[in-house]
Structures are given as structure tokens and as C-alpha cells.
PDB file of N, CA and C in Angstrom:
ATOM      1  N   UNK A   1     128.637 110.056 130.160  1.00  0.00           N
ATOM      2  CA  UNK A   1     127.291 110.143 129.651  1.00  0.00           C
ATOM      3  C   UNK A   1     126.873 111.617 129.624  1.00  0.00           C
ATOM      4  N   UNK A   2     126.299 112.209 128.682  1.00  0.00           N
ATOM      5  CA  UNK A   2     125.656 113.259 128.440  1.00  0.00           C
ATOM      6  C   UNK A   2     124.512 113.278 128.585  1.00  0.00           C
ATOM      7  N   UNK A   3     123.445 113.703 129.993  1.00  0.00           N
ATOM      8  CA  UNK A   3     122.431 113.257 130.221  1.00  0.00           C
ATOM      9  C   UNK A   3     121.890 114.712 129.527  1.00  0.00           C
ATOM     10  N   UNK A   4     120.661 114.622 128.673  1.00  0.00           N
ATOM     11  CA  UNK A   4     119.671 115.435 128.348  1.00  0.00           C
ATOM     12  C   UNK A   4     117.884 115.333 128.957  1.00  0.00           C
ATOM     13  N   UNK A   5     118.011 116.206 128.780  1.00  0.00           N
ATOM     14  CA  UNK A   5     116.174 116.314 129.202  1.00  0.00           C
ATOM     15  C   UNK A   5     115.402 117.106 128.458  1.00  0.00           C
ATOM     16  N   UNK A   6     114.206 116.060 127.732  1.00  0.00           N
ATOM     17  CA  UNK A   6     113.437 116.742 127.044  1.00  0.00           C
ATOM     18  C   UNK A   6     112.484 116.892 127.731  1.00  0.00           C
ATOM     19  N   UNK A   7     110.898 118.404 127.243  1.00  0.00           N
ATOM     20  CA  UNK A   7     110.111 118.964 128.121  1.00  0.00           C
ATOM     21  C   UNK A   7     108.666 118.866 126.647  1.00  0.00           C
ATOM     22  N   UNK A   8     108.002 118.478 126.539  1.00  0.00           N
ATOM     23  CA  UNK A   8     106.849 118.502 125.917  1.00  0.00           C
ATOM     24  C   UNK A   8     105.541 118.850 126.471  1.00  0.00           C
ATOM     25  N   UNK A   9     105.511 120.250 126.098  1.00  0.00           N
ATOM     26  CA  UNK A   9     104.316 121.089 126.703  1.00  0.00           C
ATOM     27  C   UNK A   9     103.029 120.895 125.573  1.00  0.00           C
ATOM     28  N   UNK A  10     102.141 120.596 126.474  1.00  0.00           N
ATOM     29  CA  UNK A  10     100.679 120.480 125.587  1.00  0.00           C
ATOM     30  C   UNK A  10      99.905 121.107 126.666  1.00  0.00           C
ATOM     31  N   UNK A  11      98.380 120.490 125.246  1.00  0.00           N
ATOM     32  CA  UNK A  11      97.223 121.476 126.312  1.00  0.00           C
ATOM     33  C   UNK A  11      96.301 120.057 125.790  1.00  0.00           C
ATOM     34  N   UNK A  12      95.563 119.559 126.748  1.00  0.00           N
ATOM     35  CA  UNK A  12      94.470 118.861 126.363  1.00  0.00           C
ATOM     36  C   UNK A  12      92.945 119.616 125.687  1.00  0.00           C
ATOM     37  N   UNK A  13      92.428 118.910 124.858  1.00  0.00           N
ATOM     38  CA  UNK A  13      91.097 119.442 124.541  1.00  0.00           C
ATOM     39  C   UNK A  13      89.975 119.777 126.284  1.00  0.00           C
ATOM     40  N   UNK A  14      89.414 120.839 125.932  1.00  0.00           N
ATOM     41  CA  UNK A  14      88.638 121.404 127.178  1.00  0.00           C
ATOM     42  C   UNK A  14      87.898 119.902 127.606  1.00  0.00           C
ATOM     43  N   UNK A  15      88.034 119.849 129.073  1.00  0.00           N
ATOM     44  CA  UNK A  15      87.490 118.430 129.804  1.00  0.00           C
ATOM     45  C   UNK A  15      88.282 117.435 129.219  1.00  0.00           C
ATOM     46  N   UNK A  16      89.276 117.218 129.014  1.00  0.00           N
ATOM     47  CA  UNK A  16      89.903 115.791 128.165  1.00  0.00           C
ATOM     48  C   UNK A  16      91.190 115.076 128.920  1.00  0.00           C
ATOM     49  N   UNK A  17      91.745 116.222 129.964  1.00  0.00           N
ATOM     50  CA  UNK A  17      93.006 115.922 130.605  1.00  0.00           C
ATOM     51  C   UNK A  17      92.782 114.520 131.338  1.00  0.00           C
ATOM     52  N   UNK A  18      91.580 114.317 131.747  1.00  0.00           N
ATOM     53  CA  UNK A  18      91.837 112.903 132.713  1.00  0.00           C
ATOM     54  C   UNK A  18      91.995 111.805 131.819  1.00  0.00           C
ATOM     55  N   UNK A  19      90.773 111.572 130.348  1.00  0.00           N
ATOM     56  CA  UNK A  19      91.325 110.741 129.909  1.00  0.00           C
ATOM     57  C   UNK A  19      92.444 110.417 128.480  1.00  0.00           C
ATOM     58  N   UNK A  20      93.264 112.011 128.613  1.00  0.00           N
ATOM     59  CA  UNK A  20      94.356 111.657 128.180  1.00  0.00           C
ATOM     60  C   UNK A  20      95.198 111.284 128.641  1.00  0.00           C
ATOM     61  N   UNK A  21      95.537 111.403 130.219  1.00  0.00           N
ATOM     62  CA  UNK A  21      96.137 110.510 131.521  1.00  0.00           C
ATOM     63  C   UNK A  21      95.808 109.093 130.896  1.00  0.00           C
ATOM     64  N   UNK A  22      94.832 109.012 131.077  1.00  0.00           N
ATOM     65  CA  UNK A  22      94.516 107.651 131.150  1.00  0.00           C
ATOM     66  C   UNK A  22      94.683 106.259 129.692  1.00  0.00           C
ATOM     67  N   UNK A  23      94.987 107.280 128.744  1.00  0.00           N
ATOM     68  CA  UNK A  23      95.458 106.949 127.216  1.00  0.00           C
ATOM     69  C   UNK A  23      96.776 106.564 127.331  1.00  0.00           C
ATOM     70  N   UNK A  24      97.651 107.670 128.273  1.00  0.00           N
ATOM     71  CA  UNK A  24      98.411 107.663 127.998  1.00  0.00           C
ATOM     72  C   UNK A  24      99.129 106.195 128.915  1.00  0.00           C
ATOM     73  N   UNK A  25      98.462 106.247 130.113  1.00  0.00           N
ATOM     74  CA  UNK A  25      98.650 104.593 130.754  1.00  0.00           C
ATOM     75  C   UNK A  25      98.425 103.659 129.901  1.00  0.00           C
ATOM     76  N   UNK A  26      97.079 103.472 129.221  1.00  0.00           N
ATOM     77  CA  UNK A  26      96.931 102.553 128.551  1.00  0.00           C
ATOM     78  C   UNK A  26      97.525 102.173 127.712  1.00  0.00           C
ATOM     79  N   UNK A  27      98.076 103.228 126.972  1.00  0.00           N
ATOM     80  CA  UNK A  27      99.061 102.844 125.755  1.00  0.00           C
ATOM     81  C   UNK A  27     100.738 102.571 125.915  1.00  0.00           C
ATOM     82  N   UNK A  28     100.824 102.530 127.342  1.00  0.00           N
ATOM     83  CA  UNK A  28     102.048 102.447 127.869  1.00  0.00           C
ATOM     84  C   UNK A  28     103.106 103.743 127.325  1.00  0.00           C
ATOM     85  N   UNK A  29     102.877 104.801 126.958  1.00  0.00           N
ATOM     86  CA  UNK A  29     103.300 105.195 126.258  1.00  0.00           C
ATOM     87  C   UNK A  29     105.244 105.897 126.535  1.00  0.00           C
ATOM     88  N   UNK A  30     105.499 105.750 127.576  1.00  0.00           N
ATOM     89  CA  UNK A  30     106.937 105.796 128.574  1.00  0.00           C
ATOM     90  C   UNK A  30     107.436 104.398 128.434  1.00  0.00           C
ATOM     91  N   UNK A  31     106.389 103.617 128.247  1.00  0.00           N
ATOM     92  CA  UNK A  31     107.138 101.679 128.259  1.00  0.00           C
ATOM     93  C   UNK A  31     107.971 101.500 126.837  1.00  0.00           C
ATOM     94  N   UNK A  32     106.999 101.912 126.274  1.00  0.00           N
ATOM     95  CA  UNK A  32     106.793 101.656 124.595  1.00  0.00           C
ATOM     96  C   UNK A  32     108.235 102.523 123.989  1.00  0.00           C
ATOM     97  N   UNK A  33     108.474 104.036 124.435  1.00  0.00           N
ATOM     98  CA  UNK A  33     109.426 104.741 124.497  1.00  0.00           C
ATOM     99  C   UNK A  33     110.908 104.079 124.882  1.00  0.00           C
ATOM    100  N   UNK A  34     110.875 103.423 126.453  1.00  0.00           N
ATOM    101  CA  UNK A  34     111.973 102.857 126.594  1.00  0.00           C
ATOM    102  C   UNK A  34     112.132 101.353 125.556  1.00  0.00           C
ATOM    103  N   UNK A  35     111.362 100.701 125.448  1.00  0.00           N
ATOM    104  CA  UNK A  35     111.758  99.855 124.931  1.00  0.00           C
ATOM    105  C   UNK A  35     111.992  99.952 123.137  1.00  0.00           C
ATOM    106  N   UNK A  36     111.633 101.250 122.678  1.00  0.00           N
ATOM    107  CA  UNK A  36     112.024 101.985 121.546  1.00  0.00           C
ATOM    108  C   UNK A  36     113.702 102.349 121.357  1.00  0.00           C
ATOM    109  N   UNK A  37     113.513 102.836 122.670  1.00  0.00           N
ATOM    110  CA  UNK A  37     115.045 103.742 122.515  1.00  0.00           C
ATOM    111  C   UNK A  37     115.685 103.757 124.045  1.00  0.00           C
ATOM    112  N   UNK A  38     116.499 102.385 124.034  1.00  0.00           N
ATOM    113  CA  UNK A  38     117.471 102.363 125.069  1.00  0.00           C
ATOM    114  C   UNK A  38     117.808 103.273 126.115  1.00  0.00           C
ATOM    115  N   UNK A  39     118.089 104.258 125.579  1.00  0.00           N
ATOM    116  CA  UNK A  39     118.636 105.653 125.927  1.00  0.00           C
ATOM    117  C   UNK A  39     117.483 106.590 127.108  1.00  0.00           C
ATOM    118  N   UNK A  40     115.910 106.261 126.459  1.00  0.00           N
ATOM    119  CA  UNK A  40     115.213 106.076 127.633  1.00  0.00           C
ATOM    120  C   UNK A  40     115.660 105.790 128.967  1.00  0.00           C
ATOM    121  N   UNK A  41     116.109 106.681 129.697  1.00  0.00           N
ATOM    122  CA  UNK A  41     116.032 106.653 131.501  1.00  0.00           C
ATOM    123  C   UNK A  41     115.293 106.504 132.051  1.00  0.00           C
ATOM    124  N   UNK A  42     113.977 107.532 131.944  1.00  0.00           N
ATOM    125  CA  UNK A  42     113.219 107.722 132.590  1.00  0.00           C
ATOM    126  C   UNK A  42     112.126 108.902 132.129  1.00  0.00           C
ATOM    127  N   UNK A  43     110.997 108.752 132.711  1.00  0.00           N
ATOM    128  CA  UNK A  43     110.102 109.955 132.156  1.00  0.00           C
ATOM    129  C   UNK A  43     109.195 110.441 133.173  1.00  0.00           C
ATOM    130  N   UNK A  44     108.420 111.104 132.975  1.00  0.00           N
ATOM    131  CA  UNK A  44     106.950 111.539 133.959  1.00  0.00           C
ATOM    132  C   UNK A  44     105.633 112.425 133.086  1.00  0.00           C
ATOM    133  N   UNK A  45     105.006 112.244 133.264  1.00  0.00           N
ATOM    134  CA  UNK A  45     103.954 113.203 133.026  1.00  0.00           C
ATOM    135  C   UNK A  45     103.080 113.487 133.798  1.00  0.00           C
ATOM    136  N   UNK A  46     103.344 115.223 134.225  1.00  0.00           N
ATOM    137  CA  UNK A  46     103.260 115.947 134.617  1.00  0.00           C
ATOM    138  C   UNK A  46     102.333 116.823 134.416  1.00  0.00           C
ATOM    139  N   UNK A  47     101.007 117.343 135.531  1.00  0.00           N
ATOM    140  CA  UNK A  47      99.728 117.845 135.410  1.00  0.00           C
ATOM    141  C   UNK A  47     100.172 119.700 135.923  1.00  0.00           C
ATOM    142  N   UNK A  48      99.705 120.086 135.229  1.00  0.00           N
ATOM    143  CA  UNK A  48      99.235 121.947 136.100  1.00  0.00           C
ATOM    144  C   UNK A  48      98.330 121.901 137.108  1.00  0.00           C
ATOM    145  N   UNK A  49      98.658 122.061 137.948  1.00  0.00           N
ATOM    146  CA  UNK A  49      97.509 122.726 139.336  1.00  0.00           C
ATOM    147  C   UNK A  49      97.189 123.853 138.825  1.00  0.00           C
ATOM    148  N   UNK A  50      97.368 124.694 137.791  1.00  0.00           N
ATOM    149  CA  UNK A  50      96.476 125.650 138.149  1.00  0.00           C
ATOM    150  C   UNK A  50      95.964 126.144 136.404  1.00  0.00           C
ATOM    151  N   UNK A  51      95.776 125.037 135.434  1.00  0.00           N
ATOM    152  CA  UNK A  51      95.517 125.240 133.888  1.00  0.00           C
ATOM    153  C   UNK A  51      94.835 123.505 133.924  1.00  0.00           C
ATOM    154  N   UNK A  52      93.494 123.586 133.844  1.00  0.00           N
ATOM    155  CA  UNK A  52      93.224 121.889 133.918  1.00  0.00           C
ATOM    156  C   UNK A  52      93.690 121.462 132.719  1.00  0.00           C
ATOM    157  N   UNK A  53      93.926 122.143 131.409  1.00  0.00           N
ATOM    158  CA  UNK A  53      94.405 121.743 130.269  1.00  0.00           C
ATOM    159  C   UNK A  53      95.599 121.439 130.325  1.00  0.00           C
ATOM    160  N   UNK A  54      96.232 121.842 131.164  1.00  0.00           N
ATOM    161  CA  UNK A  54      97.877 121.640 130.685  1.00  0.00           C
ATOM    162  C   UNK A  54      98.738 120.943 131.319  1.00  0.00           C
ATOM    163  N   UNK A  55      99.359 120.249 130.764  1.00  0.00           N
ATOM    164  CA  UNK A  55     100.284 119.079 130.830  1.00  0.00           C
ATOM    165  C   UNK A  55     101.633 119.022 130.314  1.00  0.00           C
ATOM    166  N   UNK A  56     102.564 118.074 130.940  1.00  0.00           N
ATOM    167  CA  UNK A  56     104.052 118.272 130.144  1.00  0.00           C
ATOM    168  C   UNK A  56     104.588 116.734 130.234  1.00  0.00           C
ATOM    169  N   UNK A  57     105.053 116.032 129.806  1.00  0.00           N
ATOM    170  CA  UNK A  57     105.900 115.062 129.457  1.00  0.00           C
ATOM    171  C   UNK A  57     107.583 115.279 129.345  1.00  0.00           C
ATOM    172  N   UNK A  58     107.897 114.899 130.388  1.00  0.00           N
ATOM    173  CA  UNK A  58     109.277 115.043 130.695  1.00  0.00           C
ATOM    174  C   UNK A  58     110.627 113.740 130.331  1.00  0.00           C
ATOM    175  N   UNK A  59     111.519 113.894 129.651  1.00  0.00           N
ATOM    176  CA  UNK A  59     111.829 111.851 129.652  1.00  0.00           C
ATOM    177  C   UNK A  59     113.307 112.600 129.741  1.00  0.00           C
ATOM    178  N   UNK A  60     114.166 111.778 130.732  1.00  0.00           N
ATOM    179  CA  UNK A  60     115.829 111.918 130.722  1.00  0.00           C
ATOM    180  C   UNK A  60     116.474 110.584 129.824  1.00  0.00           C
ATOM    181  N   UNK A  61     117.136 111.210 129.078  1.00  0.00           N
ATOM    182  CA  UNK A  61     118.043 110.627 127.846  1.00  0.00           C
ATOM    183  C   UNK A  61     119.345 110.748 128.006  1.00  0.00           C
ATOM    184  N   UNK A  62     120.210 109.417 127.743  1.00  0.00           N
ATOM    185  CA  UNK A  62     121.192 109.287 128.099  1.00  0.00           C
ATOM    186  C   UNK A  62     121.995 110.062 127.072  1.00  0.00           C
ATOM    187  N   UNK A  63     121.511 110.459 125.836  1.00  0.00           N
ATOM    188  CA  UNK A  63     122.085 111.182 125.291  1.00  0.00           C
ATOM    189  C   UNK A  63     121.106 112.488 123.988  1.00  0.00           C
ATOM    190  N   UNK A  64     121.876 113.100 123.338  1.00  0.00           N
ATOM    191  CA  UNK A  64     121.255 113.910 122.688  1.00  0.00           C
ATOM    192  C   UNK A  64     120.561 113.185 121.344  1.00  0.00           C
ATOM    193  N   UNK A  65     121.667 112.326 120.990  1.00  0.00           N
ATOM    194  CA  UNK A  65     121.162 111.031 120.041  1.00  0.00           C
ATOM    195  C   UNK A  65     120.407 109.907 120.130  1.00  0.00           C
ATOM    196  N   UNK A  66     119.670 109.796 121.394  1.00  0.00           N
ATOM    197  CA  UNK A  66     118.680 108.860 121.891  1.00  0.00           C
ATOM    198  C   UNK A  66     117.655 110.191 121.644  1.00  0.00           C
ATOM    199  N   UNK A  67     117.557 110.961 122.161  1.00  0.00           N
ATOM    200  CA  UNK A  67     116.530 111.606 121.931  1.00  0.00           C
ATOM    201  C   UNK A  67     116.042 111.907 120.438  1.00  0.00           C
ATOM    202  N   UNK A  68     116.826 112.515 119.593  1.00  0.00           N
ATOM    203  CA  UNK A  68     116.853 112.410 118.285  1.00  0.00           C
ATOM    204  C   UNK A  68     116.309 111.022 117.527  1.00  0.00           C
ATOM    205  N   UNK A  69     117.073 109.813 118.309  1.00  0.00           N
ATOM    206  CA  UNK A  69     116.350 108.325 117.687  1.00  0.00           C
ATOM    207  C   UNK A  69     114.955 108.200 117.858  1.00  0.00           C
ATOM    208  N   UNK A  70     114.549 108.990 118.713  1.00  0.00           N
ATOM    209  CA  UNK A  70     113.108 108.703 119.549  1.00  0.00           C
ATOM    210  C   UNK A  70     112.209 109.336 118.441  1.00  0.00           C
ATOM    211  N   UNK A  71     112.863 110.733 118.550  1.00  0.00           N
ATOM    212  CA  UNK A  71     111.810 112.116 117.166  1.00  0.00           C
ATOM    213  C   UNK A  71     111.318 110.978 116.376  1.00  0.00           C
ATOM    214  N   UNK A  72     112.322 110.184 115.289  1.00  0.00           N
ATOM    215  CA  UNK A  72     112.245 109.394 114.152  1.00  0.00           C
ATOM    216  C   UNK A  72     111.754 108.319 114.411  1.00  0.00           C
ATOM    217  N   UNK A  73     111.390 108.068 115.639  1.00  0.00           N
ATOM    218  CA  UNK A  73     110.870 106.263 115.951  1.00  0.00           C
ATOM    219  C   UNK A  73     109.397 106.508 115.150  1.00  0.00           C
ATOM    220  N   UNK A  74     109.172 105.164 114.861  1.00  0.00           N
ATOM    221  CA  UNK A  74     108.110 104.917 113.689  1.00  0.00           C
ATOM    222  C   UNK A  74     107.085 104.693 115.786  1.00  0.00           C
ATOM    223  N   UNK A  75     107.409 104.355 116.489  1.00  0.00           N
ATOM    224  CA  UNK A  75     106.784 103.930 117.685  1.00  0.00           C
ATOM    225  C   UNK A  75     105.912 105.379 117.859  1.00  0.00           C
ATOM    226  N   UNK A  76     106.695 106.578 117.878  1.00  0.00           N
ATOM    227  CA  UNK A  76     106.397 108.211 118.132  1.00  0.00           C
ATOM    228  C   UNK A  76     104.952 108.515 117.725  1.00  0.00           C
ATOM    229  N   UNK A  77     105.707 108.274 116.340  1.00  0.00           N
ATOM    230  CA  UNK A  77     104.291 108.155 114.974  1.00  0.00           C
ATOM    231  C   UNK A  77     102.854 107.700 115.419  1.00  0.00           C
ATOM    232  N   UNK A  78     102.880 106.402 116.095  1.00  0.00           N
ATOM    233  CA  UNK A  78     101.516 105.654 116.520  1.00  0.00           C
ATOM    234  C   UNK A  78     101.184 106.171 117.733  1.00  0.00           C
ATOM    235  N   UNK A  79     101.852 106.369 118.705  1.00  0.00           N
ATOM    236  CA  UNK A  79     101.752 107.352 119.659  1.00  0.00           C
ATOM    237  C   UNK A  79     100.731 108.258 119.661  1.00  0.00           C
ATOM    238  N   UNK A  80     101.350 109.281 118.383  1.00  0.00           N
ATOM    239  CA  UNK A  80     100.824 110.544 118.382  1.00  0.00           C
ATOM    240  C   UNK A  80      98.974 110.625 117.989  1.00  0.00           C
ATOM    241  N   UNK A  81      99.139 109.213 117.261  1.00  0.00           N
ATOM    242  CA  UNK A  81      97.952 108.837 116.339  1.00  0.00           C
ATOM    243  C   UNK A  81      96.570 108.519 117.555  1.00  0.00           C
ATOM    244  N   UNK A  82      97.581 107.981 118.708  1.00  0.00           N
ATOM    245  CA  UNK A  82      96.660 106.924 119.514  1.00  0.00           C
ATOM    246  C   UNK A  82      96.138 108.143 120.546  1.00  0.00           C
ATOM    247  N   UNK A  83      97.552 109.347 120.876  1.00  0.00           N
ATOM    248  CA  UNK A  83      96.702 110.374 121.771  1.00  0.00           C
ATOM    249  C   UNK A  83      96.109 111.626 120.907  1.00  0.00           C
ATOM    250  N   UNK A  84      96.355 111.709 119.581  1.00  0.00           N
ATOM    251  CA  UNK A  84      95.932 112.905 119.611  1.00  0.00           C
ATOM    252  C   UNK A  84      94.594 113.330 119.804  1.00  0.00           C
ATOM    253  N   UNK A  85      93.009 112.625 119.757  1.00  0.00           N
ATOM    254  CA  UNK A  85      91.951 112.984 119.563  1.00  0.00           C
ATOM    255  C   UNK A  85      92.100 113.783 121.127  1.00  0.00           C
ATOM    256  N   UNK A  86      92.890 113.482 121.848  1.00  0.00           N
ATOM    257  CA  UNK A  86      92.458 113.789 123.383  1.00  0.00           C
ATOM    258  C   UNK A  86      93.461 115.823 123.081  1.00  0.00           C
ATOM    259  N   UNK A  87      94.352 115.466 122.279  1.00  0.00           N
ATOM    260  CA  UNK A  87      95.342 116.730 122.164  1.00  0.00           C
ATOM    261  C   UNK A  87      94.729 118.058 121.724  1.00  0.00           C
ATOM    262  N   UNK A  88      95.047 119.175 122.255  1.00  0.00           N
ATOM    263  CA  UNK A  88      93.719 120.565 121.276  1.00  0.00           C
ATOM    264  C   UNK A  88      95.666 121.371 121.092  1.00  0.00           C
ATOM    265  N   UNK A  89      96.434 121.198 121.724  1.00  0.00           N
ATOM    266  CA  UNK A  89      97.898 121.956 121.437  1.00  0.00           C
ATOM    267  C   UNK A  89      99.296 120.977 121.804  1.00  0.00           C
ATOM    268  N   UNK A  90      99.761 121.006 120.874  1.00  0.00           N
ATOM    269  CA  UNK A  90     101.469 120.568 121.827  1.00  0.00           C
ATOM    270  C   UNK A  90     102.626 121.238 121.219  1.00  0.00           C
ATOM    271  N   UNK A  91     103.371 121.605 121.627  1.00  0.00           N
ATOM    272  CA  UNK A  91     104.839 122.812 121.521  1.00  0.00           C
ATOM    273  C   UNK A  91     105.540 121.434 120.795  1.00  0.00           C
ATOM    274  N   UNK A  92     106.907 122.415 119.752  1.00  0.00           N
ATOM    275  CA  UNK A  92     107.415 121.684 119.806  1.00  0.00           C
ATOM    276  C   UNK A  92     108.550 120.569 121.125  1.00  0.00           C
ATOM    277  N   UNK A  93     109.534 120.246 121.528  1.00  0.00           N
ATOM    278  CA  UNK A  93     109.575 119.398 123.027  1.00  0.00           C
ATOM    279  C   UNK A  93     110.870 120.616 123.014  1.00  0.00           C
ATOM    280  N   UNK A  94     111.241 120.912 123.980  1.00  0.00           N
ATOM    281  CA  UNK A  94     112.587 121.406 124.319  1.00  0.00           C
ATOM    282  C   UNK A  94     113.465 120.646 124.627  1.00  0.00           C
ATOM    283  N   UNK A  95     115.009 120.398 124.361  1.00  0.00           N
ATOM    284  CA  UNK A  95     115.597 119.643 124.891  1.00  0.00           C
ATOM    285  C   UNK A  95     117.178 120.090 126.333  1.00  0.00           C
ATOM    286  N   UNK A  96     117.380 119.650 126.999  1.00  0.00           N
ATOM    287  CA  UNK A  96     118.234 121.212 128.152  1.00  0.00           C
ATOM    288  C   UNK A  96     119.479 119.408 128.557  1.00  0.00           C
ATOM    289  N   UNK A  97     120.626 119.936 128.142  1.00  0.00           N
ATOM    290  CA  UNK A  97     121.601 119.338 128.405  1.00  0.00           C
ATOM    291  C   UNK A  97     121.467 119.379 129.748  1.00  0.00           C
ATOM    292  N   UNK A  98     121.859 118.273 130.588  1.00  0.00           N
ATOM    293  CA  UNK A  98     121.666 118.385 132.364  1.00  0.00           C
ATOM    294  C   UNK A  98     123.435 119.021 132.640  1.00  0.00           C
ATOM    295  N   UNK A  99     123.058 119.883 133.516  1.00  0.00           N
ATOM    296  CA  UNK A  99     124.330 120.964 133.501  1.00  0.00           C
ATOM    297  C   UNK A  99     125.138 120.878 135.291  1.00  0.00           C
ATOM    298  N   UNK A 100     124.166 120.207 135.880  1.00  0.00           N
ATOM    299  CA  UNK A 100     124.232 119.960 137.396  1.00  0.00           C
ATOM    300  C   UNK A 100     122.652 119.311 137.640  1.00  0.00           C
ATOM    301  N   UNK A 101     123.476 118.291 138.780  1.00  0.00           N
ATOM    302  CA  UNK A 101     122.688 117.593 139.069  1.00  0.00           C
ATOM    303  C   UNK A 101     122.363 117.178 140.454  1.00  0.00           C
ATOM    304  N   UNK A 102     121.523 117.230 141.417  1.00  0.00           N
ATOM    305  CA  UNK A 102     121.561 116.884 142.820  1.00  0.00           C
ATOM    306  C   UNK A 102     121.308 115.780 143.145  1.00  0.00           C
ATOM    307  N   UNK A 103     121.304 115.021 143.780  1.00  0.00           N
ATOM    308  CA  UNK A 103     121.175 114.210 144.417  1.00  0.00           C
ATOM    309  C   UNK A 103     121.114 113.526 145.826  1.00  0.00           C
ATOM    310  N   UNK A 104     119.817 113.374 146.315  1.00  0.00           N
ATOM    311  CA  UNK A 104     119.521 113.497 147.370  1.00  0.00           C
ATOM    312  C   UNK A 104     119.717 112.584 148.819  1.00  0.00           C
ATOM    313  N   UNK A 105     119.832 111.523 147.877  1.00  0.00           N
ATOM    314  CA  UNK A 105     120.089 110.165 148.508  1.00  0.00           C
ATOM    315  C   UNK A 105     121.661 110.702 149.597  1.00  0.00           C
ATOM    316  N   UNK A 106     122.495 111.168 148.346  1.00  0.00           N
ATOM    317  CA  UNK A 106     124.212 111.380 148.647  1.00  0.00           C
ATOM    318  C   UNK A 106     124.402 112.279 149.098  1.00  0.00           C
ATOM    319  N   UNK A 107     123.247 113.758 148.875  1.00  0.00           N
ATOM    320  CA  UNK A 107     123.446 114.793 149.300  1.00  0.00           C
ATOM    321  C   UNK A 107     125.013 115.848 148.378  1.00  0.00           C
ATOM    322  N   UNK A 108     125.171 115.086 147.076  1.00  0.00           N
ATOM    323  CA  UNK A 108     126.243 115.422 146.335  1.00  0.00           C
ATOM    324  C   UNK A 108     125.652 116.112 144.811  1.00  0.00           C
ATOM    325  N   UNK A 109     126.241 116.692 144.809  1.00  0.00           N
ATOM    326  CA  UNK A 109     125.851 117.420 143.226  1.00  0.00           C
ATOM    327  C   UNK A 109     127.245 116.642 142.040  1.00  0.00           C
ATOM    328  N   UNK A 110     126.335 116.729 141.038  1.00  0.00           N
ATOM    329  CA  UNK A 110     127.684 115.697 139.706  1.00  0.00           C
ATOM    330  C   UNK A 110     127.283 116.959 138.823  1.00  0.00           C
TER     331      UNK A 110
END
């Protein structure tokens, strides 16, 4: 498996970060993702302590082509529709082949 990780940096509109959190629960929007695209592992979204605007969305993909399936999901599309009033910026996502990996449980690196 070729695990990848994509990084989607935004900025919420001034005062908007809590209830774009909260959009983003509602709309399941990590559920909706995995059950889009298999390849979905796992995700998080992720707050700044020190930018109340800024936020990142993180998701591990089992491959470079799950992630790519995801860009094109018609699911993405409604997504974007359902958070953007809350959105004032978002980067395009970076994507970083996982190159080493720890693991804590085992105390082993893969």
C-alpha cells in the first residue's frame, strides 16, 4: 500500500470557525468522504491555537488514486457548496507520500 496524506489549509470567514466545525459535523463530511472513496482511512480536522481563522483538514489515503477519485467525486462538489458560506480562503490540498511511519502502540517505525 502506498499510504498518502493530503493537507487542506483554509481560513474561515472572521467569527465563523465554530460554526464551520459544526457544518462540517453536520454534514458528516469525513463519513460522506469514506463512504465516497474506499481508500478513505482516515481524516481530522484540525484548529490553530493561535489564528482563530485557521483550519486544516487532513485525510490518509490508501493511495494516490483514491485521493485523485475523491478531487472528482461529484460528493466533493456538494461538500464544497454546503461549507462554503462559512469559507473566506482555502489553498489548493497538498498531497505528501507517507515516507516513514511510527507507531506507537509497537514502538516500530514501517
Amino acid at each position: 500500500m502506498n499510504l498518502v496524506r493530503s493537507f487542506l489549509h483554509a481560513r474561515a470567514h472572521p467569527g465563523q470557525r465554530a460554526a464551520l466545525v459544526h457544518a462540517f459535523k453536520e454534514h458528516r463530511i469525513l463519513d460522506q468522504c469514506a463512504e465516497a472513496v474506499p481508500g478513505c482511512l482516515e481524516g481530522q480536522l484540525l484548529l490553530s491555537v493561535t489564528d482563530p481563522e485557521a483550519l486544516c483538514v487532513t485525510v490518509l489515503w490508501a493511495s494516490q488514486a483514491d485521493h485523485e477519485a475523491w478531487m472528482t467525486s461529484p460528493v466533493r462538489v456538494v461538500q464544497s457548496q454546503a461549507l462554503g458560506a462559512y469559507v473566506a480562503e482555502s489553498l489548493p490540498p497538498v498531497l505528501m507520500p507517507i515516507a516513514l511511519n511510527w507507531q506507537p502502540e509497537t514502538r516500530k517505525m514501517s
